[in-house]
Protein backbone atom coordinates (compact mmCIF):
# COMPACT_ATOMS: atom_id res chain seq x y z
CA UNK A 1 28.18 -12.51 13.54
CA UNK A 2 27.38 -11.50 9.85
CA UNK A 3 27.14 -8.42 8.27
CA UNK A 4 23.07 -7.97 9.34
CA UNK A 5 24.02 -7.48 12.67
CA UNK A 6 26.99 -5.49 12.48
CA UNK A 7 27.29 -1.55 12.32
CA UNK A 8 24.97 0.56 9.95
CA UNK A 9 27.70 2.14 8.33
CA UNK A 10 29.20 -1.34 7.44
CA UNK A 11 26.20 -1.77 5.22
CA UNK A 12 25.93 1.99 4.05
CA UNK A 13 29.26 1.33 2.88
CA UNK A 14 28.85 -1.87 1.16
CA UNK A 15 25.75 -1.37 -0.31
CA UNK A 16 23.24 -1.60 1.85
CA UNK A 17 19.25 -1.93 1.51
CA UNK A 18 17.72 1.49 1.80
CA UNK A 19 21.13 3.76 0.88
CA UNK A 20 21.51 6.11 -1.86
CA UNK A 21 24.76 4.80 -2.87
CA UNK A 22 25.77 1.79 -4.36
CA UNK A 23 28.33 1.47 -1.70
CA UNK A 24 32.17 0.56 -2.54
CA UNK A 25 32.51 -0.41 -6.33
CA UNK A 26 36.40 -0.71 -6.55
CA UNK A 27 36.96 -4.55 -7.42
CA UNK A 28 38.04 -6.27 -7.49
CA UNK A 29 39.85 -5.36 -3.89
CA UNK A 30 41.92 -7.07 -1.23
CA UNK A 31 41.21 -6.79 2.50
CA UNK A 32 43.59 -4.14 2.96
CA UNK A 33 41.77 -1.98 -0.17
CA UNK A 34 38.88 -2.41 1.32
CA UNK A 35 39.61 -1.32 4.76
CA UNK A 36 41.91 1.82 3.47
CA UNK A 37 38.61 3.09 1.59
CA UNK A 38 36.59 1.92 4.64
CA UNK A 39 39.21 4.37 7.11
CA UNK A 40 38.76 7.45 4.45
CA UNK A 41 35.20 7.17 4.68
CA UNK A 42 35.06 6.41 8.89
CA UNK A 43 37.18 10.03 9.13
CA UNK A 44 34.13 11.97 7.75
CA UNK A 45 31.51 9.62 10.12
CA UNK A 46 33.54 10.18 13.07
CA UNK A 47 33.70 13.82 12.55
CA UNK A 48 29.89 13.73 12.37
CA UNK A 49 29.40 12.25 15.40
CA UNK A 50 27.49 9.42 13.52
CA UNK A 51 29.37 6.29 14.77
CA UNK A 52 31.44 5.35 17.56
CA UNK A 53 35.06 4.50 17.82
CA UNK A 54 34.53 0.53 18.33
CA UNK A 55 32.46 0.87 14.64
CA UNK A 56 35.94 1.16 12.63
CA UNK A 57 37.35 -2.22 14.15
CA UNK A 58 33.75 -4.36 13.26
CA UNK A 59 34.82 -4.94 9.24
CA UNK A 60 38.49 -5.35 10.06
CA UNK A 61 37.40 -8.08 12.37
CA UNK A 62 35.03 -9.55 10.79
CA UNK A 63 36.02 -9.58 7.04
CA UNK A 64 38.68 -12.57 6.22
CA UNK A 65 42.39 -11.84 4.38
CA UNK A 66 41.99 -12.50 0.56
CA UNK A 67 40.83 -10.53 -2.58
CA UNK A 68 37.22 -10.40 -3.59
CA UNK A 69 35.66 -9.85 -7.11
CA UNK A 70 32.28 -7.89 -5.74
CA UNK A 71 30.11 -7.02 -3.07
CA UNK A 72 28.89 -10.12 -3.10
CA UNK A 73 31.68 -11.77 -2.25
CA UNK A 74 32.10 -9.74 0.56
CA UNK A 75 28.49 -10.15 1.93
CA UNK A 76 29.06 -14.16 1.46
CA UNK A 77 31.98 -13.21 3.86
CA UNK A 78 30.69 -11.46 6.37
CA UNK A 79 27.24 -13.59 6.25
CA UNK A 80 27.68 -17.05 4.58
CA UNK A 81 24.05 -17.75 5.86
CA UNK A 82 20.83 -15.40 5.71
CA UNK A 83 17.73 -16.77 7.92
CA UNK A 84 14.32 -14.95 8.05
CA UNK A 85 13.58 -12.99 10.62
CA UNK A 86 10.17 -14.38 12.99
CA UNK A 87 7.10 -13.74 11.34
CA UNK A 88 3.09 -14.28 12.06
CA UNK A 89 0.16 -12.92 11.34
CA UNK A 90 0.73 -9.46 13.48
CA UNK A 91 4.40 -8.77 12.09
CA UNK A 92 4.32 -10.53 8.87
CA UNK A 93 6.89 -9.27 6.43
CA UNK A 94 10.90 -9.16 7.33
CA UNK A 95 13.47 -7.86 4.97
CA UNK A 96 17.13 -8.31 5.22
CA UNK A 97 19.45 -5.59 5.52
CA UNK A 98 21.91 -6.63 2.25
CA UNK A 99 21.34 -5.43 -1.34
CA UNK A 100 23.36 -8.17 -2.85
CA UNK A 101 23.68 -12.10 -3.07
CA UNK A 102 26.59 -14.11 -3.92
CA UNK A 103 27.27 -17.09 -5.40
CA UNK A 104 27.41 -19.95 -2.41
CA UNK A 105 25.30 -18.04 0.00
CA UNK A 106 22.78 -20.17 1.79
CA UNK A 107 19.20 -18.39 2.01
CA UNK A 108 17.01 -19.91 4.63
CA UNK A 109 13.70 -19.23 4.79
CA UNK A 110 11.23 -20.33 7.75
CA UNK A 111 8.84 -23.04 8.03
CA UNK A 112 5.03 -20.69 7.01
CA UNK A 113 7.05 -18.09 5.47
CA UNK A 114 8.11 -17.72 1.65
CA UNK A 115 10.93 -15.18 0.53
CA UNK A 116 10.75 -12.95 -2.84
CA UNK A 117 14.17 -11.26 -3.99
CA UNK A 118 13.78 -7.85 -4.76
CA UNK A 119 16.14 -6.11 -7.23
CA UNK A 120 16.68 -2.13 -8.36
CA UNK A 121 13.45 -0.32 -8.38
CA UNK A 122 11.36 -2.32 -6.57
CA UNK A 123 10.96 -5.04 -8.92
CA UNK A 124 10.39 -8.61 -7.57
CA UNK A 125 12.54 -11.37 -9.39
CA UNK A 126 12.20 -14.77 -7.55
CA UNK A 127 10.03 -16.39 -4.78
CA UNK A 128 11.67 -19.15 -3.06
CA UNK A 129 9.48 -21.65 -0.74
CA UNK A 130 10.53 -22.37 2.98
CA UNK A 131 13.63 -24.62 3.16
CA UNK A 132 17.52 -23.70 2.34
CA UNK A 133 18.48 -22.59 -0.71
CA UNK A 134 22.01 -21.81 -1.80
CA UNK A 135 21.85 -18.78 -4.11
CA UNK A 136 23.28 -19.93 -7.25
CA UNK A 137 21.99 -18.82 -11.24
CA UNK A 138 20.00 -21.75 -11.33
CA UNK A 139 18.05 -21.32 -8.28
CA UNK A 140 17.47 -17.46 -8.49
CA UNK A 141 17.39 -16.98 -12.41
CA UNK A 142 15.92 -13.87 -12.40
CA UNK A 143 18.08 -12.06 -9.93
CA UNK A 144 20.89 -13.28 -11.87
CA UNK A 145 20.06 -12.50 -15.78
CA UNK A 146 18.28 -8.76 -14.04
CA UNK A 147 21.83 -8.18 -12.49
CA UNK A 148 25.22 -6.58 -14.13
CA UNK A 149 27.62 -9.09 -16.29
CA UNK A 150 30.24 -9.97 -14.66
CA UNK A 151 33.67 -8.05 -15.75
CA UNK A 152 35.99 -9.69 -18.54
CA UNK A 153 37.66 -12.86 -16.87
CA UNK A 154 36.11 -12.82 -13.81
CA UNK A 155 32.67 -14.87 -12.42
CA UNK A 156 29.14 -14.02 -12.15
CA UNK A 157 29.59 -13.84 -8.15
CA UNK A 158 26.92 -11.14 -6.69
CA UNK A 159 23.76 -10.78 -7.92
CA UNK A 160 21.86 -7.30 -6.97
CA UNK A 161 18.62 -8.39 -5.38
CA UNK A 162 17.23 -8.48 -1.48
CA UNK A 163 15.74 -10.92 0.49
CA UNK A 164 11.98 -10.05 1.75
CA UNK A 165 10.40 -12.42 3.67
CA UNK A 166 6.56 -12.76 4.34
CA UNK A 167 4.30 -14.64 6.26
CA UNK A 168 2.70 -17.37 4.43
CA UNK A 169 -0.08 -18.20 7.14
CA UNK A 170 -3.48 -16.90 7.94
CA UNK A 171 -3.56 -13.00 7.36
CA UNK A 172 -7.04 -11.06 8.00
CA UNK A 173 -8.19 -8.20 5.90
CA UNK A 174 -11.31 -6.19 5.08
CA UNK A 175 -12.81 -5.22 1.48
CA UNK A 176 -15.90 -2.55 1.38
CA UNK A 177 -17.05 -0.90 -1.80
CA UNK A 178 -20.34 1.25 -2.60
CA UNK A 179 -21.03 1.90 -6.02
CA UNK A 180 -21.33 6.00 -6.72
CA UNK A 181 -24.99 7.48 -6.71
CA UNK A 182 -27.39 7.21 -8.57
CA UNK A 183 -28.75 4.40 -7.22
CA UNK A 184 -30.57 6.22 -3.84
CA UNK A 185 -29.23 4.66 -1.56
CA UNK A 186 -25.88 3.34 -3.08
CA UNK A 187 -25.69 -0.31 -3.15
CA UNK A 188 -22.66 -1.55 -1.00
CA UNK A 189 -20.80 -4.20 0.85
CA UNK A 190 -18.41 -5.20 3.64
CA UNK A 191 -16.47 -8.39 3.78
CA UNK A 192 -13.77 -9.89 5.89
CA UNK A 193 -11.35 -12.25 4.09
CA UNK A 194 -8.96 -14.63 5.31
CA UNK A 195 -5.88 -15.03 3.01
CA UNK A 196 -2.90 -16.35 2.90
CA UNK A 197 0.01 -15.94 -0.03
CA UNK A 198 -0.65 -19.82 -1.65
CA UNK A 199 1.18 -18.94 -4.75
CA UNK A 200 4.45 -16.96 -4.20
CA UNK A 201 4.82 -17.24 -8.04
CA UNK A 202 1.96 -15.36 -8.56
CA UNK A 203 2.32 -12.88 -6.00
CA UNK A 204 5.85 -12.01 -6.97
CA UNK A 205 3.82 -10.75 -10.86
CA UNK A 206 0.67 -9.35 -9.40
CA UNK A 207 0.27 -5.82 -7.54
CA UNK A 208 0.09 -7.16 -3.96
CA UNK A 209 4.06 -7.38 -4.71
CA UNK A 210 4.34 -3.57 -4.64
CA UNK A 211 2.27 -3.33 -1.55
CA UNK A 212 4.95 -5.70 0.37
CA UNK A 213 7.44 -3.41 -0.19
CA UNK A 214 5.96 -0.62 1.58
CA UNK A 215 7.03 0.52 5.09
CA UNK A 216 3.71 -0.62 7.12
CA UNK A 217 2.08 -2.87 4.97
CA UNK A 218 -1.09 -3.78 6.06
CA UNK A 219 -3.58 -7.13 4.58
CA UNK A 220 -6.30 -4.76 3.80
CA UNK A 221 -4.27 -2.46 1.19
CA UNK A 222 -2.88 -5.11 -0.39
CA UNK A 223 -6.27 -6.83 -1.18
CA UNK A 224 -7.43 -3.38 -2.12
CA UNK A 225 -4.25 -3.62 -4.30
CA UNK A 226 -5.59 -6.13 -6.20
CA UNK A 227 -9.59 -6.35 -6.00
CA UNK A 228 -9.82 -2.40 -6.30
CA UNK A 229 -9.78 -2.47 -10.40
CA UNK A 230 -11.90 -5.05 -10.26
CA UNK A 231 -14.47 -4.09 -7.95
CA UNK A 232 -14.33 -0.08 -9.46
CA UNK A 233 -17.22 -0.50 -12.28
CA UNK A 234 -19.50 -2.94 -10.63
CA UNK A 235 -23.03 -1.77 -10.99
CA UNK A 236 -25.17 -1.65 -7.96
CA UNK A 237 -27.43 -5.42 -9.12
CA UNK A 238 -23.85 -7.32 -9.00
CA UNK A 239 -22.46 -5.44 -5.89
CA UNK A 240 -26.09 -6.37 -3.66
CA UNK A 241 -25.17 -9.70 -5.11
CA UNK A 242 -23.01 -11.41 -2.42
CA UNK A 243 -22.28 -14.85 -4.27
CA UNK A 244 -21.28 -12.77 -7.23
CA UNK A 245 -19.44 -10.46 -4.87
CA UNK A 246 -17.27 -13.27 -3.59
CA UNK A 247 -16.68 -15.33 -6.81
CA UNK A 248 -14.76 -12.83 -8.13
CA UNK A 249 -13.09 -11.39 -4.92
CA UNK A 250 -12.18 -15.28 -5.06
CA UNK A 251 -11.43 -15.26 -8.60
CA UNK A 252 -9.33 -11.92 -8.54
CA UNK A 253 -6.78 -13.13 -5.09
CA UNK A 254 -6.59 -16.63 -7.14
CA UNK A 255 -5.38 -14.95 -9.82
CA UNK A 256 -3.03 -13.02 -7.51
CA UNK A 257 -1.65 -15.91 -5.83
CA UNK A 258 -3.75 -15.05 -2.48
CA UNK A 259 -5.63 -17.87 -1.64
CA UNK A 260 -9.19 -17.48 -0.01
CA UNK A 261 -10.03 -18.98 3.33
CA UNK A 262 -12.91 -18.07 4.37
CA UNK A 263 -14.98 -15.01 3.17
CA UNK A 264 -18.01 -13.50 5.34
CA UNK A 265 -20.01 -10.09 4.65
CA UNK A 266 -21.49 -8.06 7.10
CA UNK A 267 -24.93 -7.14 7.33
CA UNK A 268 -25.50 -3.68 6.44
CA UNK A 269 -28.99 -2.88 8.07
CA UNK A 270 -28.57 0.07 9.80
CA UNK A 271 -26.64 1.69 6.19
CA UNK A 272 -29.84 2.90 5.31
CA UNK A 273 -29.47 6.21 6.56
CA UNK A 274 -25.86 7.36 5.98
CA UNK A 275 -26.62 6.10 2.81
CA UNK A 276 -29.60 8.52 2.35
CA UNK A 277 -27.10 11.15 3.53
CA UNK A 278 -24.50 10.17 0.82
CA UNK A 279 -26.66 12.47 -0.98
CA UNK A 280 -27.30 15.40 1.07
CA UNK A 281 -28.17 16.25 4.36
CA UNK A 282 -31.94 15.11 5.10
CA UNK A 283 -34.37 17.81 6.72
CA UNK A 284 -33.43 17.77 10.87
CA UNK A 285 -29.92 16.65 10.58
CA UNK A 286 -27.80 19.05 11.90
CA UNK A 287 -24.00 19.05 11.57
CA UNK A 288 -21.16 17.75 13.54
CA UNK A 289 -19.02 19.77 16.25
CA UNK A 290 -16.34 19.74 12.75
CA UNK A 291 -18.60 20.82 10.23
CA UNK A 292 -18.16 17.49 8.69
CA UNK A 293 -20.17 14.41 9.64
CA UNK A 294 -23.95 14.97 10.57
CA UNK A 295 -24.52 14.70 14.42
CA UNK A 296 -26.97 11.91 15.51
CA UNK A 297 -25.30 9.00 13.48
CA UNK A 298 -24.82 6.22 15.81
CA UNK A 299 -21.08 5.24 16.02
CA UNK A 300 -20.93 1.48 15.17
CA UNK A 301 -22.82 2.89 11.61
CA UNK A 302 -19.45 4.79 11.49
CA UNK A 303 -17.27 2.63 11.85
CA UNK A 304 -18.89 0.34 8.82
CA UNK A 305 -19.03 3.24 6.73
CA UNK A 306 -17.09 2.56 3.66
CA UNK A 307 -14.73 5.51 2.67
CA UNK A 308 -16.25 6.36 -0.58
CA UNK A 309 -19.50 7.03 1.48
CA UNK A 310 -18.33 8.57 4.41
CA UNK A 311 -16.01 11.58 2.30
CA UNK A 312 -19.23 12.18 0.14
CA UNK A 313 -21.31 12.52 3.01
CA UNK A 314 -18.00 15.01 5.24
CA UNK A 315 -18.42 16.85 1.47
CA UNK A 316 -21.82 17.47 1.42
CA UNK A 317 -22.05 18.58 4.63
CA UNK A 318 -19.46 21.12 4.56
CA UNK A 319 -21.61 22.75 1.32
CA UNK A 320 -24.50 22.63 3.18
CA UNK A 321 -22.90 24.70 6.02
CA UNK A 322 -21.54 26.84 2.96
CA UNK A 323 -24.64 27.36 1.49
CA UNK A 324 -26.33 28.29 5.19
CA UNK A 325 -23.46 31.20 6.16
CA UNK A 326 -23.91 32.58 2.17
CA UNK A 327 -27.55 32.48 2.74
CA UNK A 328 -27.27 34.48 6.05
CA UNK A 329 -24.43 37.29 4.41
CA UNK A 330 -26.74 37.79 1.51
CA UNK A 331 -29.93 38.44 3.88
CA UNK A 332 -28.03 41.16 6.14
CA UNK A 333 -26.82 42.56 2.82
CA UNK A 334 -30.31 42.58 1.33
CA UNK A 335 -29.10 40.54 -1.55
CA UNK A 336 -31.60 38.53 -3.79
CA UNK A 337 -30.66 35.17 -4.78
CA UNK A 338 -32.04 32.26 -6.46
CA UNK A 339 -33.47 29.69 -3.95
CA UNK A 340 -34.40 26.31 -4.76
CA UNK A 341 -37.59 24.71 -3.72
CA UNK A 342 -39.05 22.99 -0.68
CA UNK A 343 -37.59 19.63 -1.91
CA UNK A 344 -34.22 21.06 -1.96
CA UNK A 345 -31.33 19.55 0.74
CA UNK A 346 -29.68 23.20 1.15
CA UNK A 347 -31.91 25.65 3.40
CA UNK A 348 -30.54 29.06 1.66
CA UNK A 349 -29.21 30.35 -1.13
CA UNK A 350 -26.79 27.84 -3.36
CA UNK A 351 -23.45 28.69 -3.39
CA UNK A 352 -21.23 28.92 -5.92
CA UNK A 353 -20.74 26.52 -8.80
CA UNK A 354 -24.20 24.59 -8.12
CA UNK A 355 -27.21 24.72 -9.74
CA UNK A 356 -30.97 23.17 -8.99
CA UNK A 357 -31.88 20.67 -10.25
CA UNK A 358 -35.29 21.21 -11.97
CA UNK A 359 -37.27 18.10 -11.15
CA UNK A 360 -36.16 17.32 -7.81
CA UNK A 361 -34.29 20.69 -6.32
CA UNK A 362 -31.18 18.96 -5.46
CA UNK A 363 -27.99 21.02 -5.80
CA UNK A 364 -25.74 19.74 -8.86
CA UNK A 365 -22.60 21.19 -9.73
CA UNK A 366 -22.74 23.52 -13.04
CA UNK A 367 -20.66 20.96 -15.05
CA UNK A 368 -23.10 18.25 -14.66
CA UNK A 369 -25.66 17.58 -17.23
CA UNK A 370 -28.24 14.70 -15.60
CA UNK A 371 -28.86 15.39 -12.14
CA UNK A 372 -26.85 12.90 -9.73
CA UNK A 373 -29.63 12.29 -7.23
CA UNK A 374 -32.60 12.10 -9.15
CA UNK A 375 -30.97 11.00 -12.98
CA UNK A 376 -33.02 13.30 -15.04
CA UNK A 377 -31.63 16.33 -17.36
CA UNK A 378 -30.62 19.21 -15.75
CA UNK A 379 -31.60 21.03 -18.79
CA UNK A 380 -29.90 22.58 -22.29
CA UNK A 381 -28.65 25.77 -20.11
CA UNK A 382 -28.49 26.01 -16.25
């Protein structure tokens, strides 16, 4: 048994992944050090009802007589041999409950998978490939020049990094992107992308790195990760361009160390109307049972909505439903107010913060100087 699988508080108290604490610093200590600070501390957990009597007698058990220089040296120990956890393409990153390495350790990581070690912060150091690796300053070299010198006569022995291991095989994500109006409709795609991490190297310096480390990390945020800069100021001619579209969604994972599989777009017929609605709400839509989404759009339109389109469209709506109840006050009040004309998209008075635009009646806000539906001036004064 090694220290992964023995009690949490055997790893809170070393130093484990995920704990405020740096754990027990005191070297270097003997076995008897060790366990006296171990006791102290298992007083307060016991109190706390937070671990059970048998927890106390794991690290005397398990942690050989002798006197050791650092954590790590207590982790190689307890767990001479770290092995990555089962992966595919469902549950496809693994870390390893230990924040440090030692010196002699054996790291093995899975046929399909690759390992990156990550050190304070959150920054990845080294990506090893699948085999058995014994940690050493040569074969993790960033680990060991990012972690502490070693005190005055004594070893480099530990250095502070984790193991996270990923799933190097097929993984399955979605990219969508719609370029912001004007054009009417917005031009816009949807693509499905098989990856797989073909370049650890690359990964480990690129921002799909960050996205490993979350708690639930998903294929589709880290592509968006990466390809979202890129894709942000595409104008709507490259964007209805699908070969341009995928050389650089190719291009930008390459560069990433993702490596393309297959790419495939969906076709986007039946966008034409939420797209039309990006933009207001056209004459005979009425609103959803939220107030948010227009009723009548068929589902499977929906569900390909991209984001950016579908929020613009919830945020029209609600303005139009605004702009309806202010109408209806300012009637029963006998209030005047400035309506726009028959082309307009809000039945009613406009409420506050817009203003008509002059050519085509649609509602801009008052900071706006060329009218977002229609492009032309709103005018010196509004």
């Amino acid at each position: 048994m090694g220290v992964a699988e023995g009690p949490d508080w055997v790893r809170d108290f070393l130093g484990g992944v995920g704990t405020e604490s740096p754990g027990f610093e005191e070297y270097p200590a003997t076995k008897a050090q060790i366990l006296a600070a171990w006791s102290s501390r298992m007083q307060d957990i016991l109190s706390d009802g937070e671990a059970t009597l048998d927890d106390p007698q794991w690290l005397s058990t398990h942690l050989p007589e002798g006197t050791f220089q650092d954590p790590g040296e207590v982790f190689l120990a307890l767990c001479p041999v770290i092995t990555g956890p089962a992966l595919d393409g469902t549950r496809w990153v693994g870390s390893s409950p230990v924040a440090a390495l030692a010196n002699g350790q054996r790291l093995v990581v899975p046929s399909g998978q690759v390992a990156f070690l990550v050190g304070p912060g959150g920054r990845v150091l080294d990506a090893l490939s699948p085999g058995e690796h014994v940690i050493s300053p040569s074969t993790v070299p960033q680990a060991a020049s990012a972690s502490r010198p070693p005190a005055p006569g004594t070893r480099r022995c530990s250095f502070h990094a984790s193991p996270l291991f990923c799933y190097a095989g097929d993984l399955v994500g979605e990219v969508q992107h719609a370029t912001r109006p004007p054009p009417v409709p917005p031009a816009m795609f949807h693509a499905t992308v098989h990856f797989s991490l073909s370049d650890p190297a690359k990964v480990a310096r690129s921002p799909a790195a960050k996205e490993l480390q979350n708690s639930s990390p998903t294929p589709a945020r880290m592509l968006s990760a990466v390809l979202g800069p890129l894709l942000e100021g595409l104008d709507a001619s490259t964007v209805s361009n699908h070969a341009k579209v995928e050389a650089l969604i190719r291009s930008g994972l390459d560069g990433a160390g993702l490596g393309v599989r297959s790419l495939t777009f969906a076709p986007l017929g039946p966008y034409g109307m939420p797209a039309q609605a990006v933009l207001g709400r056209p004459p005979g839509m009425s609103a959803g049972p939220s107030g948010g989404m227009p009723a009548g759009i068929p589902p499977e339109v929906l569900a390909r909505m991209p984001p950016q389109a579908r929020a613009m469209m919830e945020e029209r709506m609600r303005a139009a439903m605004a702009a309806r109840a202010a109408s209806d006050v300012g009637g029963a009040r006998g209030a005047s107010a400035s309506r726009p004309g028959p082309g307009s998209m809000y039945p009613g008075a406009l409420p506050a913060g817009l203003v008509a635009c002059p050519s085509c009646q649609a509602p801009n806000p008052v900071t706006m100087t060329a009218c977002r539906a229609c492009g032309r001036p709103l005018g010196p004064t509004h």
